[in-house]
PDB file of N, CA and C in Angstrom:
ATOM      1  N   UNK A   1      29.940  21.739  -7.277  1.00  0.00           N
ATOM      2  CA  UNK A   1      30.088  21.870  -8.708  1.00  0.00           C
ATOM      3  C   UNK A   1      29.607  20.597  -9.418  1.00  0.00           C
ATOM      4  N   UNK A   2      29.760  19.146  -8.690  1.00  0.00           N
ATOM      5  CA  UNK A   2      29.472  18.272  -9.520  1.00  0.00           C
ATOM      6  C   UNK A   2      27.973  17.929  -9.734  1.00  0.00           C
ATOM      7  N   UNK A   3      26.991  18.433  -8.905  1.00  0.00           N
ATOM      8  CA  UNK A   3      25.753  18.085  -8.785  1.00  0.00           C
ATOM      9  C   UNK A   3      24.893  19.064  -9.630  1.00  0.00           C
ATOM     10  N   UNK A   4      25.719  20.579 -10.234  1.00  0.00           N
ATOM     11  CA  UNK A   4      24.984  21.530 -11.086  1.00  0.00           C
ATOM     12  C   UNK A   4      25.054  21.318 -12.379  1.00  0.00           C
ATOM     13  N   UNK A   5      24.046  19.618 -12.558  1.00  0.00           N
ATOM     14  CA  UNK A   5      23.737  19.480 -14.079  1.00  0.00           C
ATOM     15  C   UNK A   5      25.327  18.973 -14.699  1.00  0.00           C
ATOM     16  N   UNK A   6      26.468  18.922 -13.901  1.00  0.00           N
ATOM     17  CA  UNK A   6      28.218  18.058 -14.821  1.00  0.00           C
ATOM     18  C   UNK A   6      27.870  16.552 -15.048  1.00  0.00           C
ATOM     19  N   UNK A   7      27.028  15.484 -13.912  1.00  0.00           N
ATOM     20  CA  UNK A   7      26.689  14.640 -14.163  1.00  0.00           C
ATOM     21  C   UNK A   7      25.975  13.915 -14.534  1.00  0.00           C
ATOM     22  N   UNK A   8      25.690  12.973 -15.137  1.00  0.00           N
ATOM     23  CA  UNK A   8      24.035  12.507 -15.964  1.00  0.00           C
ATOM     24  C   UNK A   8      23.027  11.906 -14.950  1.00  0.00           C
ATOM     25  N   UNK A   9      23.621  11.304 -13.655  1.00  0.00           N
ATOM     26  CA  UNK A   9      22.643  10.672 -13.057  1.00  0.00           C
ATOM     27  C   UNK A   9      23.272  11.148 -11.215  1.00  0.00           C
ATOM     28  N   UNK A  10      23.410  11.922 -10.663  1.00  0.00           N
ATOM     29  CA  UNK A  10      23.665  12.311  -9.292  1.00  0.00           C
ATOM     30  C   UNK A  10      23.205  11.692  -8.642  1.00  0.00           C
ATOM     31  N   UNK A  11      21.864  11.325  -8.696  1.00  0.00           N
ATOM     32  CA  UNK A  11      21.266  11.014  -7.629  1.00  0.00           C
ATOM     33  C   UNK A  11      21.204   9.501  -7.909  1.00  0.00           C
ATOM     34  N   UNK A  12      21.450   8.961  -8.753  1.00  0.00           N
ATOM     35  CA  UNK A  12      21.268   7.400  -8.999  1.00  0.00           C
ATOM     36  C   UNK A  12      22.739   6.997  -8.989  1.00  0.00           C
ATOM     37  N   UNK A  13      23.221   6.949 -10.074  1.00  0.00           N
ATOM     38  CA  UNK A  13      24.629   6.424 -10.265  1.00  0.00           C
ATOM     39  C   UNK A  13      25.871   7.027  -9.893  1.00  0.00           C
ATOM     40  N   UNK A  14      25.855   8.331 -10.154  1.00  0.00           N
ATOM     41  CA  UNK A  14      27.037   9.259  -9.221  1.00  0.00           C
ATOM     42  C   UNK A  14      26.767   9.622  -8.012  1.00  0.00           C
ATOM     43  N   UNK A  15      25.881   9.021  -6.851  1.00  0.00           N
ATOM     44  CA  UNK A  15      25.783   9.302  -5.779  1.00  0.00           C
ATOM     45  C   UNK A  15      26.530   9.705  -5.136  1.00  0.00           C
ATOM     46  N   UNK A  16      28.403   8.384  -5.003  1.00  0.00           N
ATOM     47  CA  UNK A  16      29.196   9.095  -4.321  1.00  0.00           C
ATOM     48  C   UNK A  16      29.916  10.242  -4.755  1.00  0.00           C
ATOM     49  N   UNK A  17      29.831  10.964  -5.457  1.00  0.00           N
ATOM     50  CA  UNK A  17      30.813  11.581  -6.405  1.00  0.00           C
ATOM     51  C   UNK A  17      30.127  13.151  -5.432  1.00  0.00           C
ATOM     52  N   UNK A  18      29.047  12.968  -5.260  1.00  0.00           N
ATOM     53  CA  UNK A  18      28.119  14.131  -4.874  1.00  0.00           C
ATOM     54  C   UNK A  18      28.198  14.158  -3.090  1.00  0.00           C
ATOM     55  N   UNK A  19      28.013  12.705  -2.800  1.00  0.00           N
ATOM     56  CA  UNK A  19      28.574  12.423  -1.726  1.00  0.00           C
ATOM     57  C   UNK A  19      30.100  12.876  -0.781  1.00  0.00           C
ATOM     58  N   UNK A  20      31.123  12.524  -1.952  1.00  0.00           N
ATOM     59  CA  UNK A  20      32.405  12.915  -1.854  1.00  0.00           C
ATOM     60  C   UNK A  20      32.448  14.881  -1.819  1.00  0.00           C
ATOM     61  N   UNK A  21      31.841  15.054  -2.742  1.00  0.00           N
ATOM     62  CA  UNK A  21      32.031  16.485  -2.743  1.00  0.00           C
ATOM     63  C   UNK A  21      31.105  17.125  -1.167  1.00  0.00           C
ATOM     64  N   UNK A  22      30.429  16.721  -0.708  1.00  0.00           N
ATOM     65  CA  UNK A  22      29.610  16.997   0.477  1.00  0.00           C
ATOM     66  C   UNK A  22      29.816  16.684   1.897  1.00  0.00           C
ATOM     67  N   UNK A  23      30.977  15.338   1.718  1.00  0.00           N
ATOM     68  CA  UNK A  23      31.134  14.727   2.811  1.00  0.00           C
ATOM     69  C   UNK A  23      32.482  14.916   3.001  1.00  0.00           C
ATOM     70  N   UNK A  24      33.425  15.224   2.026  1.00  0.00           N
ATOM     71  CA  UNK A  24      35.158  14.898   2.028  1.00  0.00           C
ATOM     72  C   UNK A  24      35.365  13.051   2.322  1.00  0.00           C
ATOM     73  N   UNK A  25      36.569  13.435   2.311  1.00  0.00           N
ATOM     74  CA  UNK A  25      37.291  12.314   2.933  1.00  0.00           C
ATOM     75  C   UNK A  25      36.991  11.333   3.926  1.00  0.00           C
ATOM     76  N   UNK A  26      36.089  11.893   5.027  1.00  0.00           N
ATOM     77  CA  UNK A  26      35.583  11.297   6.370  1.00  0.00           C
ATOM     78  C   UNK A  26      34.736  10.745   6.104  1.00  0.00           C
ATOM     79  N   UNK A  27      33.695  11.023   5.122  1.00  0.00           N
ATOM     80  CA  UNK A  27      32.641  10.654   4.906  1.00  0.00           C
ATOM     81  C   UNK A  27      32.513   9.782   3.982  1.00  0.00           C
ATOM     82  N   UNK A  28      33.259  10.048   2.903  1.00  0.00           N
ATOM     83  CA  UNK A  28      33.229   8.811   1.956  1.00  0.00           C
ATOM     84  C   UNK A  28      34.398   7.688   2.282  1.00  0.00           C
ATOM     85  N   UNK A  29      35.069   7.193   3.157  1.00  0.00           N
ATOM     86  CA  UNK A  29      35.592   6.327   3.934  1.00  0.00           C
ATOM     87  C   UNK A  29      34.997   6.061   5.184  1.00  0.00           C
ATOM     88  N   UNK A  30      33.670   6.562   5.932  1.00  0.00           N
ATOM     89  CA  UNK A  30      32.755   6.323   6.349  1.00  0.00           C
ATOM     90  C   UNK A  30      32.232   5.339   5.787  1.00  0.00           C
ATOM     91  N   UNK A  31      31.655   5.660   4.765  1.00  0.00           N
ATOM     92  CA  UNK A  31      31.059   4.440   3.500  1.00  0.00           C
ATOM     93  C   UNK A  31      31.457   3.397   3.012  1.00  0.00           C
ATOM     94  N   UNK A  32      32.908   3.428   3.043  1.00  0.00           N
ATOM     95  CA  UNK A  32      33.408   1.950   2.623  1.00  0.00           C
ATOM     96  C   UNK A  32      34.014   1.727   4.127  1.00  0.00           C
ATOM     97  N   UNK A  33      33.890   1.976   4.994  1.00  0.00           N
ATOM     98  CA  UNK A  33      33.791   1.293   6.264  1.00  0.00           C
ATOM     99  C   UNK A  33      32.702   0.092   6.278  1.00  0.00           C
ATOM    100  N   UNK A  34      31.481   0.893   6.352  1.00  0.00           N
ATOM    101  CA  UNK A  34      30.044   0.428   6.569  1.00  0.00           C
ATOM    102  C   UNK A  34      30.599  -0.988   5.781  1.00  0.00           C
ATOM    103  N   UNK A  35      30.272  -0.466   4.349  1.00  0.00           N
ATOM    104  CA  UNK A  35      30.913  -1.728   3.175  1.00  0.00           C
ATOM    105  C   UNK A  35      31.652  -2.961   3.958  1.00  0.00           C
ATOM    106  N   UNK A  36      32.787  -2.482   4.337  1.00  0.00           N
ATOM    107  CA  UNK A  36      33.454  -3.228   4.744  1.00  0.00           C
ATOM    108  C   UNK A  36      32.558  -4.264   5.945  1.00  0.00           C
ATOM    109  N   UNK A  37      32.245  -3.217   7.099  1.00  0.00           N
ATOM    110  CA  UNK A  37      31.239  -4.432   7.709  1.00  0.00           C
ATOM    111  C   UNK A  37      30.196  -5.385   7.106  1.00  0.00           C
ATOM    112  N   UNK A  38      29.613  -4.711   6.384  1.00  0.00           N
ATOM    113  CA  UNK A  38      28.946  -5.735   5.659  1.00  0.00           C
ATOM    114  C   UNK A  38      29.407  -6.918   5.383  1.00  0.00           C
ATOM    115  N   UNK A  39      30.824  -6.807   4.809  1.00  0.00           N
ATOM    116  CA  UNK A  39      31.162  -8.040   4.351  1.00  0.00           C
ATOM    117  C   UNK A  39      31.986  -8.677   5.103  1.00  0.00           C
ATOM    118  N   UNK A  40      32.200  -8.352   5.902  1.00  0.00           N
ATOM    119  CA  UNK A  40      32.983  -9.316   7.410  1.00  0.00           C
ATOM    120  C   UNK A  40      31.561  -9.445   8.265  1.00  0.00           C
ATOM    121  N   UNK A  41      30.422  -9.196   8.240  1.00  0.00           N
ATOM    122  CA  UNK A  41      29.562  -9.968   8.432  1.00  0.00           C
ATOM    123  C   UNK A  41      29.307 -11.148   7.862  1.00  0.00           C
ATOM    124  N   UNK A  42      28.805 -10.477   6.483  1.00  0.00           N
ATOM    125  CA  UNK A  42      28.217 -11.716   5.332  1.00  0.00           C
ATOM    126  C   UNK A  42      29.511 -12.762   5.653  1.00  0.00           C
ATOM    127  N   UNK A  43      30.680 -12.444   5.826  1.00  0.00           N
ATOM    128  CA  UNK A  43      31.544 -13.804   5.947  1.00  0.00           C
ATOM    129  C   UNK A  43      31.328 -14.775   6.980  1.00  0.00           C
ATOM    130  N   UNK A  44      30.826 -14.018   8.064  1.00  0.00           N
ATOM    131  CA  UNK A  44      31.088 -14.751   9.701  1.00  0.00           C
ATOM    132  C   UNK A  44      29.628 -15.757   9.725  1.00  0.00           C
ATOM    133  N   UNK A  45      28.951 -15.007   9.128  1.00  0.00           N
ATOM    134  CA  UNK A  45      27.417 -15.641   9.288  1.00  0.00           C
ATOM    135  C   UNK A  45      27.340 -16.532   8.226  1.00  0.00           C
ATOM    136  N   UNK A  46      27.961 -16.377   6.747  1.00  0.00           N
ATOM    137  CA  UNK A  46      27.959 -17.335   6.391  1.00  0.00           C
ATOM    138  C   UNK A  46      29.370 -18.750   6.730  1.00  0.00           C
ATOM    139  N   UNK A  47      30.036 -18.268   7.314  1.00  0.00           N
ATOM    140  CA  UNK A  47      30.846 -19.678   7.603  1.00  0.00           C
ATOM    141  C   UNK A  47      30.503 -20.399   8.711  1.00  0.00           C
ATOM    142  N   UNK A  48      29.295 -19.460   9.845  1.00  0.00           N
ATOM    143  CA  UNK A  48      28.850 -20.169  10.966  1.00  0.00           C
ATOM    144  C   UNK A  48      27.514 -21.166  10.683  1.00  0.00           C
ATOM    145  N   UNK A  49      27.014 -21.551   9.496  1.00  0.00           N
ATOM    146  CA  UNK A  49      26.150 -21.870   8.778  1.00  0.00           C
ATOM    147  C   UNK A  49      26.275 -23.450   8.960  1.00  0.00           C
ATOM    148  N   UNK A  50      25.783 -24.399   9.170  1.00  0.00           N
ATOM    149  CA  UNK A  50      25.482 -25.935   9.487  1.00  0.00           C
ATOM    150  C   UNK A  50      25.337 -26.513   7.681  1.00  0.00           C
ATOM    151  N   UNK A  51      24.394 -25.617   7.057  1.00  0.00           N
ATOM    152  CA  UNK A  51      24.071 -26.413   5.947  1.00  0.00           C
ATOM    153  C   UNK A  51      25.063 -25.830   5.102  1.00  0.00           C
ATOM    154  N   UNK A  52      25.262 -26.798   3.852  1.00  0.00           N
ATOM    155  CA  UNK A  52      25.954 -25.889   3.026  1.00  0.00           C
ATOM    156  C   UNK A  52      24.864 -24.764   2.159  1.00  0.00           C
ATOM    157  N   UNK A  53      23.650 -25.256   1.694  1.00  0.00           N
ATOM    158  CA  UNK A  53      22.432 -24.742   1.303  1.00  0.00           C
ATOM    159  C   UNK A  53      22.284 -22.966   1.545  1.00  0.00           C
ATOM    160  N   UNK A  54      22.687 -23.248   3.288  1.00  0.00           N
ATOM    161  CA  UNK A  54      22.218 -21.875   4.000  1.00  0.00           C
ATOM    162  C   UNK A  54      23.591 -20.758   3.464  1.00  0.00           C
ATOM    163  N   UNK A  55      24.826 -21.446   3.907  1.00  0.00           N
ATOM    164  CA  UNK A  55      25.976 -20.791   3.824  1.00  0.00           C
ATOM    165  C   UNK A  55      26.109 -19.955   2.112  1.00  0.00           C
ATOM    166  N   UNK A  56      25.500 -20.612   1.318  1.00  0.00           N
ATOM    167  CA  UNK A  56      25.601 -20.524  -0.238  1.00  0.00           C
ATOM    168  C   UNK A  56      24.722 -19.073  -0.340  1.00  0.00           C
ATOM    169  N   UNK A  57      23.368 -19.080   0.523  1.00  0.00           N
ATOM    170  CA  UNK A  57      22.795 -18.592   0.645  1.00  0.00           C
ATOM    171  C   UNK A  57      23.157 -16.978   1.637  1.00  0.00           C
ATOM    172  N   UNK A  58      23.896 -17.105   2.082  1.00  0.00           N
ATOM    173  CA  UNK A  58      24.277 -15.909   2.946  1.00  0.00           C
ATOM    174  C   UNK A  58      24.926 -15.259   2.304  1.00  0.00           C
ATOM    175  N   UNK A  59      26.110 -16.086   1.759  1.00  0.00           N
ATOM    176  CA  UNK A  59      27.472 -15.828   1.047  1.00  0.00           C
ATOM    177  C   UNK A  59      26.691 -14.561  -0.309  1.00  0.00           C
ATOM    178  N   UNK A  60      25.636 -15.390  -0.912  1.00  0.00           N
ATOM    179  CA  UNK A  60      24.850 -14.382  -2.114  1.00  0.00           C
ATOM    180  C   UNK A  60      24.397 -13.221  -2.255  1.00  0.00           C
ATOM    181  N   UNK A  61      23.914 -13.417  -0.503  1.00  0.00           N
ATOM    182  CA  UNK A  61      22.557 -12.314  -0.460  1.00  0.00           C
ATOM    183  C   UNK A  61      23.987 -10.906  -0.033  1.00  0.00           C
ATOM    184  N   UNK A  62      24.877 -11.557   0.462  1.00  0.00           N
ATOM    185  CA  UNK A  62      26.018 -10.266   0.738  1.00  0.00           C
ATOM    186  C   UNK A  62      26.586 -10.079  -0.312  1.00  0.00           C
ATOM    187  N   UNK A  63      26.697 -11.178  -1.235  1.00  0.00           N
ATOM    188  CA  UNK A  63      27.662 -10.358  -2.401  1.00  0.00           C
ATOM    189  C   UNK A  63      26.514  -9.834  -3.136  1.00  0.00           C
ATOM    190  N   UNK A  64      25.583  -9.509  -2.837  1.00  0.00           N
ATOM    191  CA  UNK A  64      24.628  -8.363  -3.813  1.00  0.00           C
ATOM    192  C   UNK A  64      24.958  -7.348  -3.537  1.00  0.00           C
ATOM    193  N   UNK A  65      24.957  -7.227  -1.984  1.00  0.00           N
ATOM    194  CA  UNK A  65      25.099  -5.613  -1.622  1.00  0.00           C
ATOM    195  C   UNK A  65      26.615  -5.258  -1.807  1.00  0.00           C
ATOM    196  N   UNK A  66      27.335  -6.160  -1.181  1.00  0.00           N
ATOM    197  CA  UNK A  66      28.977  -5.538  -1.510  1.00  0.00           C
ATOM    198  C   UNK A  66      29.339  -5.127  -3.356  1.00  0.00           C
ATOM    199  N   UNK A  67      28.989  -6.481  -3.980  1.00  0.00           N
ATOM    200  CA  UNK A  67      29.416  -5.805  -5.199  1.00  0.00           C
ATOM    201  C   UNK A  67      28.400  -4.472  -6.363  1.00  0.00           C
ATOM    202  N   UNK A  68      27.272  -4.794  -5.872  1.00  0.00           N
ATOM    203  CA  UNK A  68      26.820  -3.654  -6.286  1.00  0.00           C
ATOM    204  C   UNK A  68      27.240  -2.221  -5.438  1.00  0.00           C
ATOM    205  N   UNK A  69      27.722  -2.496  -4.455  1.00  0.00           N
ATOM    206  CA  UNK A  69      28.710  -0.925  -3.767  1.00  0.00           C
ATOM    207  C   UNK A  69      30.206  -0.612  -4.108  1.00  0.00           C
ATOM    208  N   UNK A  70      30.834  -1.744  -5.042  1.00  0.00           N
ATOM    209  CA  UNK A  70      32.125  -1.527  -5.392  1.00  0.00           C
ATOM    210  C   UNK A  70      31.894  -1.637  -6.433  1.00  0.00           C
ATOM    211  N   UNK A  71      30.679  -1.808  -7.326  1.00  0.00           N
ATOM    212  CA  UNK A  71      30.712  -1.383  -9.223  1.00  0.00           C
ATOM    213  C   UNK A  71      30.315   0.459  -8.936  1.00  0.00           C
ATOM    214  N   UNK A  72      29.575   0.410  -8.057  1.00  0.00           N
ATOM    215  CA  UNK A  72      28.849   1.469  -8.423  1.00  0.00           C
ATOM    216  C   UNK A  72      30.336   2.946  -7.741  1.00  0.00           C
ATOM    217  N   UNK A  73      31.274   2.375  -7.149  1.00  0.00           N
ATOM    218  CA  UNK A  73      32.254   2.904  -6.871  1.00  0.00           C
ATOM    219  C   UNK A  73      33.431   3.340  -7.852  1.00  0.00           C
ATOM    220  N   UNK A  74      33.204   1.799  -8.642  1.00  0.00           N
ATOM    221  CA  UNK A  74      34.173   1.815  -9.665  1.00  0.00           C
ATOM    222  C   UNK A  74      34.162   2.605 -10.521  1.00  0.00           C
ATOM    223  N   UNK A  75      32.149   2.900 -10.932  1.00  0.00           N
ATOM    224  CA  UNK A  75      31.740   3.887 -11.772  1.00  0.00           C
ATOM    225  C   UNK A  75      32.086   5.606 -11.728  1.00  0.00           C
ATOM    226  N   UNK A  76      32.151   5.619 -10.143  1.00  0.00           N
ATOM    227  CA  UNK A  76      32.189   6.906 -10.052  1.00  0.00           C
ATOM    228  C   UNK A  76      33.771   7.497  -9.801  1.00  0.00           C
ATOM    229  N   UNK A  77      34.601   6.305  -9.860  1.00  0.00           N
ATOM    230  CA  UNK A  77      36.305   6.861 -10.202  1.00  0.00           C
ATOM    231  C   UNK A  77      36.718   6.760 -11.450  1.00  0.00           C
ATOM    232  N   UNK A  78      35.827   6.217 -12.470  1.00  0.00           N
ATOM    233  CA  UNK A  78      36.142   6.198 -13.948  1.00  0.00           C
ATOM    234  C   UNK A  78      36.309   4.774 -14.043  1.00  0.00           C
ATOM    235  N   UNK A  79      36.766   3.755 -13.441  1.00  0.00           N
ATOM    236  CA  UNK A  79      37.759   2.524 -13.552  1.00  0.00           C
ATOM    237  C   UNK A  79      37.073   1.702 -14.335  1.00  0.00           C
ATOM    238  N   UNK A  80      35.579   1.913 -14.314  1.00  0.00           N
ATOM    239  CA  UNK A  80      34.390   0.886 -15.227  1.00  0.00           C
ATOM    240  C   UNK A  80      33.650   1.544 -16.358  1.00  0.00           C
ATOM    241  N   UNK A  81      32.719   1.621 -17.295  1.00  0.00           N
ATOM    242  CA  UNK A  81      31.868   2.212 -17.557  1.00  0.00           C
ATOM    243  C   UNK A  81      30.959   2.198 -17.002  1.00  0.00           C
ATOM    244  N   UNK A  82      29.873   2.749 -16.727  1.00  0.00           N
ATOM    245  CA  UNK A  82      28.156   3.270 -16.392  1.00  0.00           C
ATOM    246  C   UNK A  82      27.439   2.041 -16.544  1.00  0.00           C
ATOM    247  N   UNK A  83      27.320   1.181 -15.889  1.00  0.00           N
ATOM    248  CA  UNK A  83      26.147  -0.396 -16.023  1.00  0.00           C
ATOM    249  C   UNK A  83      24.805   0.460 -15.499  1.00  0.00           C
ATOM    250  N   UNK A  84      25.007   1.661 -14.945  1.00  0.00           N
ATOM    251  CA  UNK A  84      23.193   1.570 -13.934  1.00  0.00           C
ATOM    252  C   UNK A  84      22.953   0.677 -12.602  1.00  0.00           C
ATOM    253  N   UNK A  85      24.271   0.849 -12.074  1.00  0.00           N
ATOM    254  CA  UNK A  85      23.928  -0.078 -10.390  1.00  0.00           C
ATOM    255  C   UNK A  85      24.185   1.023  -9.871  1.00  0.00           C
ATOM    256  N   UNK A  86      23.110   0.957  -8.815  1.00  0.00           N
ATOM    257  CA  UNK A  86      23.075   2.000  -7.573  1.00  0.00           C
ATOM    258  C   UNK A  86      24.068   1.550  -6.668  1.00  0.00           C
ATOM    259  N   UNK A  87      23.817   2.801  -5.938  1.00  0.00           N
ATOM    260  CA  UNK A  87      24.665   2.430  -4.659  1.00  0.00           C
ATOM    261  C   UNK A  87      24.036   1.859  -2.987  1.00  0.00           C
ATOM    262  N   UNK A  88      24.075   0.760  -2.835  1.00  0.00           N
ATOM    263  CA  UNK A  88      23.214  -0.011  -2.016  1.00  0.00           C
ATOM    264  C   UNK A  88      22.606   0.926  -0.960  1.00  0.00           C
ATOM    265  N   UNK A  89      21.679   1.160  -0.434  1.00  0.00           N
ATOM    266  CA  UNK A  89      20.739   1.701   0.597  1.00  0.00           C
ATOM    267  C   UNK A  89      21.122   3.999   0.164  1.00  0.00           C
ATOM    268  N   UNK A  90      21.414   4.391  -0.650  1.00  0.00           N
ATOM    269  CA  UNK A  90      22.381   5.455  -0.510  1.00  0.00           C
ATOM    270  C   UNK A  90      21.202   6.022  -2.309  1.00  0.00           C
ATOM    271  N   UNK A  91      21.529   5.078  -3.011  1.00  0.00           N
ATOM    272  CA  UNK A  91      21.049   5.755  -4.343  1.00  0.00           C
ATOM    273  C   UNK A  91      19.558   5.936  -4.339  1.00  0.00           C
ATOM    274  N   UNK A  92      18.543   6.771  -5.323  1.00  0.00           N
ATOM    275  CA  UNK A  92      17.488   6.867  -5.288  1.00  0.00           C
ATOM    276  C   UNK A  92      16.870   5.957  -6.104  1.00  0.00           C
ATOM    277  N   UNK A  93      15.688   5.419  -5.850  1.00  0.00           N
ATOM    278  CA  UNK A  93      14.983   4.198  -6.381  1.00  0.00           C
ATOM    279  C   UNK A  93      14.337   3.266  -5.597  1.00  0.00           C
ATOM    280  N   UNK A  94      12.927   3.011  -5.567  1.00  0.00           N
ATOM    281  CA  UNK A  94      12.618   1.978  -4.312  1.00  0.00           C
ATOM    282  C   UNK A  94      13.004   0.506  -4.306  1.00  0.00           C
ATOM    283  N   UNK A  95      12.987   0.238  -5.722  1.00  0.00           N
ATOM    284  CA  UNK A  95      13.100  -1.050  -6.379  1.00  0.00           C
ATOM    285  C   UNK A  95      14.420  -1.741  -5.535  1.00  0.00           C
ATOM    286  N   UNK A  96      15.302  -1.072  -5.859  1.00  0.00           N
ATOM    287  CA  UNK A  96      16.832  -1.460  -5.233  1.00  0.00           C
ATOM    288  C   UNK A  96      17.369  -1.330  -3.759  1.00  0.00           C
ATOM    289  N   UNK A  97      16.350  -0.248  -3.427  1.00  0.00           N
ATOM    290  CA  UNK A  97      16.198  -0.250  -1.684  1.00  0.00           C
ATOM    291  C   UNK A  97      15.309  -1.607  -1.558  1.00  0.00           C
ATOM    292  N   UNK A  98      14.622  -1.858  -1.591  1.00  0.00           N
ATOM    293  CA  UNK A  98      13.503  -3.124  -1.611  1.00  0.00           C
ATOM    294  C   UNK A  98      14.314  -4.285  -1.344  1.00  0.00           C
ATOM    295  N   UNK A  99      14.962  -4.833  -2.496  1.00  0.00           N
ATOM    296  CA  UNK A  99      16.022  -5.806  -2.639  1.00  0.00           C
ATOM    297  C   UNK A  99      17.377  -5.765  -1.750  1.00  0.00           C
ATOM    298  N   UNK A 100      17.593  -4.649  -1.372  1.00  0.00           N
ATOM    299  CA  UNK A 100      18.896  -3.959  -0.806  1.00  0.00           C
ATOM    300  C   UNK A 100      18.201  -4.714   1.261  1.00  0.00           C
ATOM    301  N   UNK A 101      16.889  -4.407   1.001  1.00  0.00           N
ATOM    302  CA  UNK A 101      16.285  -4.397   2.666  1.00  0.00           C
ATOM    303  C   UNK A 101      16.282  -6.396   2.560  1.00  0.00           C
ATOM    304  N   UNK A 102      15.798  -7.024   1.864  1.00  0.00           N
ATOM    305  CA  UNK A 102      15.370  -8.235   1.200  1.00  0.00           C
ATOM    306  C   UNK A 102      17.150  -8.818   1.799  1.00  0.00           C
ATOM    307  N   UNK A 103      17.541  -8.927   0.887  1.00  0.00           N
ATOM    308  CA  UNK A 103      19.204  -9.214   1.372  1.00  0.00           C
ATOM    309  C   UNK A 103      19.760  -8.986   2.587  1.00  0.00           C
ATOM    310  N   UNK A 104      19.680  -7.684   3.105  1.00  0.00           N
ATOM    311  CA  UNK A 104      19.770  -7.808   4.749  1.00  0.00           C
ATOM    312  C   UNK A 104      19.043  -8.953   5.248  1.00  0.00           C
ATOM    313  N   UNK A 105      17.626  -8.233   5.177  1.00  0.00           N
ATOM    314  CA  UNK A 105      17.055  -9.476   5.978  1.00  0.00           C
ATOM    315  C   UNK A 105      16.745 -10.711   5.983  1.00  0.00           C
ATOM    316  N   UNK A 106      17.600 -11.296   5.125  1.00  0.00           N
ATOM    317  CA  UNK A 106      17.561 -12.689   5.293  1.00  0.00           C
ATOM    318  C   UNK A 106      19.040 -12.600   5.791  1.00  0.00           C
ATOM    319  N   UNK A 107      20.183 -12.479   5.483  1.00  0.00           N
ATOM    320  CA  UNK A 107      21.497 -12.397   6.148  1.00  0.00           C
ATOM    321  C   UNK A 107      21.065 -12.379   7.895  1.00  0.00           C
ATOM    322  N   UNK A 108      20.342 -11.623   8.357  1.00  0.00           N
ATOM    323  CA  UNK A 108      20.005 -11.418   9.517  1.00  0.00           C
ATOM    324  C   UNK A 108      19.207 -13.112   9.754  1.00  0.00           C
ATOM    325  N   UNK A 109      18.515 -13.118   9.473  1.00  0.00           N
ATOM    326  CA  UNK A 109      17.375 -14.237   9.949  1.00  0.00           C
ATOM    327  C   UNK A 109      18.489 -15.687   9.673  1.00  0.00           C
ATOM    328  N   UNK A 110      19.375 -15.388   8.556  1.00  0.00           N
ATOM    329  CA  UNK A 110      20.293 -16.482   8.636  1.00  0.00           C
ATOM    330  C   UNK A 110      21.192 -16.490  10.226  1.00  0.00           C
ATOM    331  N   UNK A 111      21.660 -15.569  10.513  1.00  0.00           N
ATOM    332  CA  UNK A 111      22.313 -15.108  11.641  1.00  0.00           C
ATOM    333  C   UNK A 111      21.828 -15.845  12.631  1.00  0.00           C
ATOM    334  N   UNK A 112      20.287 -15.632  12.641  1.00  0.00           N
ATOM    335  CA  UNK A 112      19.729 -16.503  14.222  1.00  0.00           C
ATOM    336  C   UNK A 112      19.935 -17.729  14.040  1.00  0.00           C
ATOM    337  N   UNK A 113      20.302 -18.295  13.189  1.00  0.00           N
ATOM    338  CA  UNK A 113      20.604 -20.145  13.103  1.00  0.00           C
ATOM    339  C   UNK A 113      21.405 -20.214  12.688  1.00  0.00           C
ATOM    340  N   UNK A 114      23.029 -19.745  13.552  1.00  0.00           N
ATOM    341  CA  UNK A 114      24.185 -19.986  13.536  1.00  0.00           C
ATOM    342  C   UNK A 114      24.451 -21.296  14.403  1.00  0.00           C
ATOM    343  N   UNK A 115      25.442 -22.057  14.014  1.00  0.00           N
ATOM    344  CA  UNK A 115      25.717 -23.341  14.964  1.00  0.00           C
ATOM    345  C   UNK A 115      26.772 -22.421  16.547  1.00  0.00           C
ATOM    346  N   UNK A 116      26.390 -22.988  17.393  1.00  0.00           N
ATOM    347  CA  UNK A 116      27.400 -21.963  18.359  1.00  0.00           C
ATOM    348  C   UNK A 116      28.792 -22.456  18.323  1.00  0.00           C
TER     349      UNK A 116
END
């Protein structure tokens, strides 16, 4: 019901909402699982970091993806208004997949020059 034309943007900004209705419960706590790893990554890799430079740098490139996945969450339980943030790797748009891949992969490449 929510994807027949009730919402203004399904495929961009109400992703999970369409998601939720498709996936239930399992699936959209699937998703803030993932979330969640993300950011008990972005933490580990950035506190295993030598420079402070790098660590500043890890710490960023994860809070792009985490908080653009908990506005764009917020949006779709009512709790915020509508800013226009996707939902990281999930919403349609290349631009934000681009940046979304960009942020991983430096988090990653930070990863290989962890102090042991």
């Amino acid at each position: 019901k929510q994807k027949l034309f009730f919402l203004p943007e399904a495929h961009n900004d109400f992703i999970m909402s369409v998601l939720g209705e498709e996936l239930g419960f399992v699936g959209v706590s699937f998703i803030v699982i993932l979330l969640a790893v993300v950011l008990w990554r972005t933490l580990v890799i950035s506190v295993r970091q030598e420079s402070m430079h790098d660590r500043i740098t890890a710490f960023g490139m994860g809070a792009i993806v985490i908080v653009g996945g908990i506005l764009n969450m917020g949006v779709v339980l009512g709790a915020i208004p509508p800013k226009g943030v996707p939902m990281p790797f999930l919403s349609y748009g290349g631009s934000h997949l681009v940046s979304g891949f960009f942020c991983i992969g430096v988090l990653l490449n930070l990863s290989r020059k962890v102090k042991a």
